[in-house]
C-alpha atoms as a PDB file:
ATOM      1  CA  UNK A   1    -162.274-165.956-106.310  1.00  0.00           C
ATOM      2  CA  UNK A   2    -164.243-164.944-103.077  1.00  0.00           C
ATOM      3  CA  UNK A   3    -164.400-161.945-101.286  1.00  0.00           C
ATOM      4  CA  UNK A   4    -161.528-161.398 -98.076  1.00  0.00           C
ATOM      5  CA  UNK A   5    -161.461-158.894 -95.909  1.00  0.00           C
ATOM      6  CA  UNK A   6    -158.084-159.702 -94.853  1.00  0.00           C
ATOM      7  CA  UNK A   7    -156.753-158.696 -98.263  1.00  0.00           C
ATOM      8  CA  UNK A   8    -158.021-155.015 -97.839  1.00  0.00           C
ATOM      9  CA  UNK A   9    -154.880-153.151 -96.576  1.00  0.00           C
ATOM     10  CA  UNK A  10    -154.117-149.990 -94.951  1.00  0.00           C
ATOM     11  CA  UNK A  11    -150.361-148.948 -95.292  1.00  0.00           C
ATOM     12  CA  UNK A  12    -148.944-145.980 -93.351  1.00  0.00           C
ATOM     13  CA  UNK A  13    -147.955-148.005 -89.966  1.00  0.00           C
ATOM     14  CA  UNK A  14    -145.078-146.295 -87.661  1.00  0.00           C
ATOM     15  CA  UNK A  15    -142.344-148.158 -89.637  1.00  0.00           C
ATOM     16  CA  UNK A  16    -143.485-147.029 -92.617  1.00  0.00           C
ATOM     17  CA  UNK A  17    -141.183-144.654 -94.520  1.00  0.00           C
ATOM     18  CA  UNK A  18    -138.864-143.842 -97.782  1.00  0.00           C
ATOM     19  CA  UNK A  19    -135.153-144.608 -97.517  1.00  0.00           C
ATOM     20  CA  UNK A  20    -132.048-143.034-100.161  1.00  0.00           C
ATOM     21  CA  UNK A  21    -128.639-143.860-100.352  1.00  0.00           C
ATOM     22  CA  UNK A  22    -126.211-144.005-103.229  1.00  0.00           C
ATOM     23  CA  UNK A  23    -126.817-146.094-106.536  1.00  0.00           C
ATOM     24  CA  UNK A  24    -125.252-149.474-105.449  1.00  0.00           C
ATOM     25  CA  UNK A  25    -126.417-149.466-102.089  1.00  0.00           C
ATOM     26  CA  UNK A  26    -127.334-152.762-100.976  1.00  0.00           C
ATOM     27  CA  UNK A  27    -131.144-153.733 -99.726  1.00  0.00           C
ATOM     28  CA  UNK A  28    -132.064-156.240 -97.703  1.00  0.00           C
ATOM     29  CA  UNK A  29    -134.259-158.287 -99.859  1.00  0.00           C
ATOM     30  CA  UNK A  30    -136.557-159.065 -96.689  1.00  0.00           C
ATOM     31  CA  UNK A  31    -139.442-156.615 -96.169  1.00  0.00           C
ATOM     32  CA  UNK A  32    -138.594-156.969 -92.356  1.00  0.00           C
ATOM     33  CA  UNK A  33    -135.600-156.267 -92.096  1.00  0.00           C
ATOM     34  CA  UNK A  34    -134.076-152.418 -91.679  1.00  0.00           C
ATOM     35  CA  UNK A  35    -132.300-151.124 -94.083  1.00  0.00           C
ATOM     36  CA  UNK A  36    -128.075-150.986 -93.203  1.00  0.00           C
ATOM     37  CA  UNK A  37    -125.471-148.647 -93.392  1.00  0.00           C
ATOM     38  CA  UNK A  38    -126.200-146.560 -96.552  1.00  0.00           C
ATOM     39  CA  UNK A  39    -129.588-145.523 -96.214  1.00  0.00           C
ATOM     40  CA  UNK A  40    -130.906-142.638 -94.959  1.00  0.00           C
ATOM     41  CA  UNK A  41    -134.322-142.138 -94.269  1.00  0.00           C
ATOM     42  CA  UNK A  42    -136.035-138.917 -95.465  1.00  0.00           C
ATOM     43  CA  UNK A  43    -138.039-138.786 -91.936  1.00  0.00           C
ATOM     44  CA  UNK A  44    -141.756-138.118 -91.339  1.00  0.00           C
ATOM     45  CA  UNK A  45    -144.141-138.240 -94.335  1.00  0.00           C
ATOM     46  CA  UNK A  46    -147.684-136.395 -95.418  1.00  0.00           C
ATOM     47  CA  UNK A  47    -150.433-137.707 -94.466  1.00  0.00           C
ATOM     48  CA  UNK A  48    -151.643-138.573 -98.169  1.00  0.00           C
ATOM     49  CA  UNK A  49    -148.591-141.232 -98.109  1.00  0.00           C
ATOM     50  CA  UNK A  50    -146.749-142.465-101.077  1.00  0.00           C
ATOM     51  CA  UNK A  51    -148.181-142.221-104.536  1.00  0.00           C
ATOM     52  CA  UNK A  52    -147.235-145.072-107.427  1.00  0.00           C
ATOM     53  CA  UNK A  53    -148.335-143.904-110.720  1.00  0.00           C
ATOM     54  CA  UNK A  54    -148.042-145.702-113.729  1.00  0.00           C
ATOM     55  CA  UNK A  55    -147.851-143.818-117.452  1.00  0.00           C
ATOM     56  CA  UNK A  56    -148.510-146.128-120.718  1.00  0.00           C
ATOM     57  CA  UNK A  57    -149.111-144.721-123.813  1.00  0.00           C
ATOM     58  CA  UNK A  58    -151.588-146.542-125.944  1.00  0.00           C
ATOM     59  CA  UNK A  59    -152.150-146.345-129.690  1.00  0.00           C
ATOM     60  CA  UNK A  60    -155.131-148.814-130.389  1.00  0.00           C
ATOM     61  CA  UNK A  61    -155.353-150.199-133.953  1.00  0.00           C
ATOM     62  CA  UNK A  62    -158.094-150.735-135.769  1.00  0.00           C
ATOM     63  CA  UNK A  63    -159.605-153.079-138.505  1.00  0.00           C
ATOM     64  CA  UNK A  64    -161.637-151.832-141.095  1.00  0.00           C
ATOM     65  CA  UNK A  65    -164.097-154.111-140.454  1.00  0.00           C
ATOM     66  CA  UNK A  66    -166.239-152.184-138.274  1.00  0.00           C
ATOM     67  CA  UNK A  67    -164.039-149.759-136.934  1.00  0.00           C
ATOM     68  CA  UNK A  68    -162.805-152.721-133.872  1.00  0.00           C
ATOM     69  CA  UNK A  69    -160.082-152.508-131.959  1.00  0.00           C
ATOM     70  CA  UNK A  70    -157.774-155.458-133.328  1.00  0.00           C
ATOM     71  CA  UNK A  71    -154.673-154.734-130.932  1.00  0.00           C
ATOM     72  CA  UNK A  72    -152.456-151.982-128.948  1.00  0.00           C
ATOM     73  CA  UNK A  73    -149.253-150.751-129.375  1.00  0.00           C
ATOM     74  CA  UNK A  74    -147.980-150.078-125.994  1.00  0.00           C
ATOM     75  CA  UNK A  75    -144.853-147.990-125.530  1.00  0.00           C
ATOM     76  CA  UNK A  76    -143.239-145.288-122.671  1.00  0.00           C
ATOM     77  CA  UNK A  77    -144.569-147.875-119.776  1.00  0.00           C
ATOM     78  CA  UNK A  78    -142.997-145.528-116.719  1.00  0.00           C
ATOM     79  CA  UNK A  79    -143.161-145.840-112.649  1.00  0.00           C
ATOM     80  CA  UNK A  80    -142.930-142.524-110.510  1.00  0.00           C
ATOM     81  CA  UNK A  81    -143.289-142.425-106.648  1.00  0.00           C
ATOM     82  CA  UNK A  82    -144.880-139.452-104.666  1.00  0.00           C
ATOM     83  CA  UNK A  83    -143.754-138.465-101.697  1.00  0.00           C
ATOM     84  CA  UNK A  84    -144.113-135.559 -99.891  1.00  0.00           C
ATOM     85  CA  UNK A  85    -141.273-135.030 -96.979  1.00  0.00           C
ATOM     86  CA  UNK A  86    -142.522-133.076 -93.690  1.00  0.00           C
ATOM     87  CA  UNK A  87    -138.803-132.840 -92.610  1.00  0.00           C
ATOM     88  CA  UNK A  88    -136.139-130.186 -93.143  1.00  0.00           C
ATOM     89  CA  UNK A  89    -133.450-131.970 -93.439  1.00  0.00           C
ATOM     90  CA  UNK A  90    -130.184-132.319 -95.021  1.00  0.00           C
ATOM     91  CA  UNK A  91    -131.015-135.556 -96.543  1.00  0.00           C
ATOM     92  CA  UNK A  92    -134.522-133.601 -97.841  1.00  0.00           C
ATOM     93  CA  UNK A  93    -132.969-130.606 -99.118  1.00  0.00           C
ATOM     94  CA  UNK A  94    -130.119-132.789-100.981  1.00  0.00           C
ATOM     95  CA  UNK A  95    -132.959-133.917-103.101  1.00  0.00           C
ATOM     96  CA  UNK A  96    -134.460-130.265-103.142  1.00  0.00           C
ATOM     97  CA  UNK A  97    -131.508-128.697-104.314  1.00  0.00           C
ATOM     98  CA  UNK A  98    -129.036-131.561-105.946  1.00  0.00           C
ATOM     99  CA  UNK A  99    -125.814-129.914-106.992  1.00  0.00           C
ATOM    100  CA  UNK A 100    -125.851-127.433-104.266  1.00  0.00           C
ATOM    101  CA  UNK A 101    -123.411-128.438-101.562  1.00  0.00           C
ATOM    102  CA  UNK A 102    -123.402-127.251 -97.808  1.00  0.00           C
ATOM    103  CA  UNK A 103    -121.074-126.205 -95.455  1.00  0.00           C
ATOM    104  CA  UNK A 104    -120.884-125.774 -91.970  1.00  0.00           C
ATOM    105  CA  UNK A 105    -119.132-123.796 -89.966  1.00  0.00           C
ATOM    106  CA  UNK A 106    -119.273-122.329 -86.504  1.00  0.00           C
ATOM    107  CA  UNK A 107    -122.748-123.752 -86.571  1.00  0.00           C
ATOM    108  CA  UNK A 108    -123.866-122.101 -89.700  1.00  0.00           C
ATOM    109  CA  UNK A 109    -124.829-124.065 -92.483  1.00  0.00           C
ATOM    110  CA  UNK A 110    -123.956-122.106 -96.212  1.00  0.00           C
ATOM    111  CA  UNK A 111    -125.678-123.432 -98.960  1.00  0.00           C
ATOM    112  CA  UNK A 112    -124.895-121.871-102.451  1.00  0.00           C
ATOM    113  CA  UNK A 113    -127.908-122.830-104.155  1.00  0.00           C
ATOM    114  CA  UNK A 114    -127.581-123.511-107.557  1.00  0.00           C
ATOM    115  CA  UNK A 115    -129.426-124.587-111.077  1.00  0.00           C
ATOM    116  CA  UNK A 116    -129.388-127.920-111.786  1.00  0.00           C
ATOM    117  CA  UNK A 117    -129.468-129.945-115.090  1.00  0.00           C
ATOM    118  CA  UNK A 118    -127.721-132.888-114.653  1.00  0.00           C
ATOM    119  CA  UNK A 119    -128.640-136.496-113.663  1.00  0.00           C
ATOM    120  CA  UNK A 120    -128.656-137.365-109.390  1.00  0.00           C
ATOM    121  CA  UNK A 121    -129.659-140.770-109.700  1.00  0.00           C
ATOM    122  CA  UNK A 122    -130.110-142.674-106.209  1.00  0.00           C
ATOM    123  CA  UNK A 123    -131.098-145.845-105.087  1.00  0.00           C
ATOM    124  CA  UNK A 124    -134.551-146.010-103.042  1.00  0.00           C
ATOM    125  CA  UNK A 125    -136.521-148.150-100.486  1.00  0.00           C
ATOM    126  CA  UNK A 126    -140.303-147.641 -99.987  1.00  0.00           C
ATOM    127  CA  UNK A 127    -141.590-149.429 -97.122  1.00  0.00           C
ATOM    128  CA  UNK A 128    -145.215-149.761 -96.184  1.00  0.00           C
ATOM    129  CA  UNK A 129    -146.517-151.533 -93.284  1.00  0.00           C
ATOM    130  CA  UNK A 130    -149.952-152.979 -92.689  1.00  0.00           C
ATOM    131  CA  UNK A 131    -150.170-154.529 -89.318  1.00  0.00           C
ATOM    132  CA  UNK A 132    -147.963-157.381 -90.082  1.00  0.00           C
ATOM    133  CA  UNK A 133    -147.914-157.148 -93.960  1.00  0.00           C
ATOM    134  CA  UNK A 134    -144.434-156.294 -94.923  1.00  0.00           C
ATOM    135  CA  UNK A 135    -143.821-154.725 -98.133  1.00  0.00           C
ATOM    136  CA  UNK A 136    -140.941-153.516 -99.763  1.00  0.00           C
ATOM    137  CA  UNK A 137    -139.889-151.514-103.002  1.00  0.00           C
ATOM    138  CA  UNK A 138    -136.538-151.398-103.967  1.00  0.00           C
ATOM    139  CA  UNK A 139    -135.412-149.179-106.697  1.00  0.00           C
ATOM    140  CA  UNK A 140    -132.328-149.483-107.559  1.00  0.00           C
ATOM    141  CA  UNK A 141    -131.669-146.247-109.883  1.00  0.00           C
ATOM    142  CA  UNK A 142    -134.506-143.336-109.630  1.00  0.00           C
ATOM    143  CA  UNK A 143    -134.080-139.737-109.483  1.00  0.00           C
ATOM    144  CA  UNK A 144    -136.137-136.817-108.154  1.00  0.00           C
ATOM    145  CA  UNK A 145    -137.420-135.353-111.429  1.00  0.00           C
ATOM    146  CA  UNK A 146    -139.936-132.954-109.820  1.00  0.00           C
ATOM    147  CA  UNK A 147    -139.798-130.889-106.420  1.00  0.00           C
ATOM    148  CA  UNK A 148    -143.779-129.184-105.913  1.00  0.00           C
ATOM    149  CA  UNK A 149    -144.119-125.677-103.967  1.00  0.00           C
ATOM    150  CA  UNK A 150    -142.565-125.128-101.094  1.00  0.00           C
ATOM    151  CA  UNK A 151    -144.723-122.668 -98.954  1.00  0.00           C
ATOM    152  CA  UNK A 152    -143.331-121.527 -95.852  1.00  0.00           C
ATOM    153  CA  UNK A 153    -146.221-120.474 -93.930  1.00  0.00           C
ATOM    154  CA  UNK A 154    -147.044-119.896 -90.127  1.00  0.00           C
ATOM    155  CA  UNK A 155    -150.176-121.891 -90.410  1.00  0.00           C
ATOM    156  CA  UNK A 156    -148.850-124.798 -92.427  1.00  0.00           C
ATOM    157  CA  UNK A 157    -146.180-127.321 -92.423  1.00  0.00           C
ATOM    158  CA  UNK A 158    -142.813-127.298 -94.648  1.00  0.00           C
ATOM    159  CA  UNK A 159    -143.774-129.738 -97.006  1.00  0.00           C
ATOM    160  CA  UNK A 160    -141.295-131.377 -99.982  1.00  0.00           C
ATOM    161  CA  UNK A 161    -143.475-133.305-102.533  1.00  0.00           C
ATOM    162  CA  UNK A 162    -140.786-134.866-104.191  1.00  0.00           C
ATOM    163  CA  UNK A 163    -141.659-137.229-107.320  1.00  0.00           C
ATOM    164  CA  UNK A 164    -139.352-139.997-108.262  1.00  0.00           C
ATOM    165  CA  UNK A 165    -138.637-141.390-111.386  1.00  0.00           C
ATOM    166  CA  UNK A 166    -137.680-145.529-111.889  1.00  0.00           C
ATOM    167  CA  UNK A 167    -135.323-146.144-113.938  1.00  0.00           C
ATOM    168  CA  UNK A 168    -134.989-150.049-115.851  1.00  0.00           C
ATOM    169  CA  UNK A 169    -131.547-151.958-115.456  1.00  0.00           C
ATOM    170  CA  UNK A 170    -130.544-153.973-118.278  1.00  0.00           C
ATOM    171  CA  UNK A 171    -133.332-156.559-117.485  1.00  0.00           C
ATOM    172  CA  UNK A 172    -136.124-153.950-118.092  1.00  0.00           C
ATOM    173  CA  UNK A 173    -136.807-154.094-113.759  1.00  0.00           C
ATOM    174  CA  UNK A 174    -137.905-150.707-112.865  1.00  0.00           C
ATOM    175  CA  UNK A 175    -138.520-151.837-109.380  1.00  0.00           C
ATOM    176  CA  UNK A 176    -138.293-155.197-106.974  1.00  0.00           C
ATOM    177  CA  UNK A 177    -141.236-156.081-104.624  1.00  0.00           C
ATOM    178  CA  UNK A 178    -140.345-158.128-101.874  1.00  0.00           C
ATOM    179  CA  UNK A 179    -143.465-158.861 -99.268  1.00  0.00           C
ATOM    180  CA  UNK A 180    -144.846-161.359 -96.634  1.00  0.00           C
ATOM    181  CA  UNK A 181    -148.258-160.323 -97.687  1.00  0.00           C
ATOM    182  CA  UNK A 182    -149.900-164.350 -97.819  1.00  0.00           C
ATOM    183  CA  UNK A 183    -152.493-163.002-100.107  1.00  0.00           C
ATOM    184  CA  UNK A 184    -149.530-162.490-102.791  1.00  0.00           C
ATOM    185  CA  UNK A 185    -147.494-166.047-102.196  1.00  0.00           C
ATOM    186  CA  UNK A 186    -147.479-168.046-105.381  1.00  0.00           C
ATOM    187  CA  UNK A 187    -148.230-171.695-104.709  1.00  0.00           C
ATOM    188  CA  UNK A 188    -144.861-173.712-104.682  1.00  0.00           C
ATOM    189  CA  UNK A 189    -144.231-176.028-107.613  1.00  0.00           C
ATOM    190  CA  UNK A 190    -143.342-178.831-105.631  1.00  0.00           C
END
């Protein structure tokens, strides 16, 4: 395969951004088209953008025969998002504090907040933007499983790192792609 340019890609365009709404929500399976009613989007992001990292653990076995690595035994194959949110928000601070529910009154918000243990499972959208390269990550159950510091400084910004967790439906799908990146079209069988 040769060398292109035009498959190196920048994401973090304007229309870039991380969307949550209840587990069921529906997503527009086109990377270009906004997401409907349902979705909220968590607002401005850091600059370091949205993290995918990918955990496998390995066990490599070996033959006796020199000691070689005959085959792996893969198992906990798991998908977490990074985010970090520059907004204080409701939406934000939903996922900061899950369990702990608001109330306004008299233009005073009261928010008892309160340990959590339980499951908040939400669906997500991740879109990145390249120019014109659409691409979109739908996840259709994930959670926040870890919040990072919150420093509230006079020199800094408010941040929320919030880390998401996939979770598989009953196909084993921890996430769909859908892009109009050409570089990724698969030749049709026709």
């Amino acid at each position: 395969m040769a060398k292109n340019v035009d498959n190196v890609r920048v994401y973090g365009d304007i229309d870039s951004g991380v969307w949550v709404g209840p587990v069921g929500t529906t997503a527009p399976t086109s990377p270009i088209t906004a997401p409907g009613v349902g979705w909220v989007e968590l607002g401005w992001l850091g600059e370091d953008g949205i993290t995918e990292t990918r955990e496998v653990s390995s066990d490599p076995k070996r033959a006796w025969q020199g000691g070689v690595t005959v085959r792996t035994v893969r198992a906990n194959d798991s998908r977490r998002f990074t985010v970090i949110a520059l907004e204080t928000n409701a939406t934000v601070a939903g996922l900061v504090r899950p369990g702990s529910v608001p109330t306004t009154a008299a233009g005073i918000t009261h928010t008892p907040v309160r340990a959590f243990t339980g499951s908040d499972n939400r669906a997500w959208i991740i879109d990145t933007r390249d120019g014109a390269v659409d691409t979109r990550k739908v996840i259709a159950r994930g959670e926040v499983v870890e919040v990072g510091d919150v420093a509230y400084q006079g020199s800094e910004i408010t941040a929320y790192e919030l880390t998401i967790e996939c979770y598989p439906d009953s196909n084993g799908v921890l996430y769909d792609e859908y892009t109009n990146d050409p570089a990724l079209a698969v030749p049709d069988e026709g």
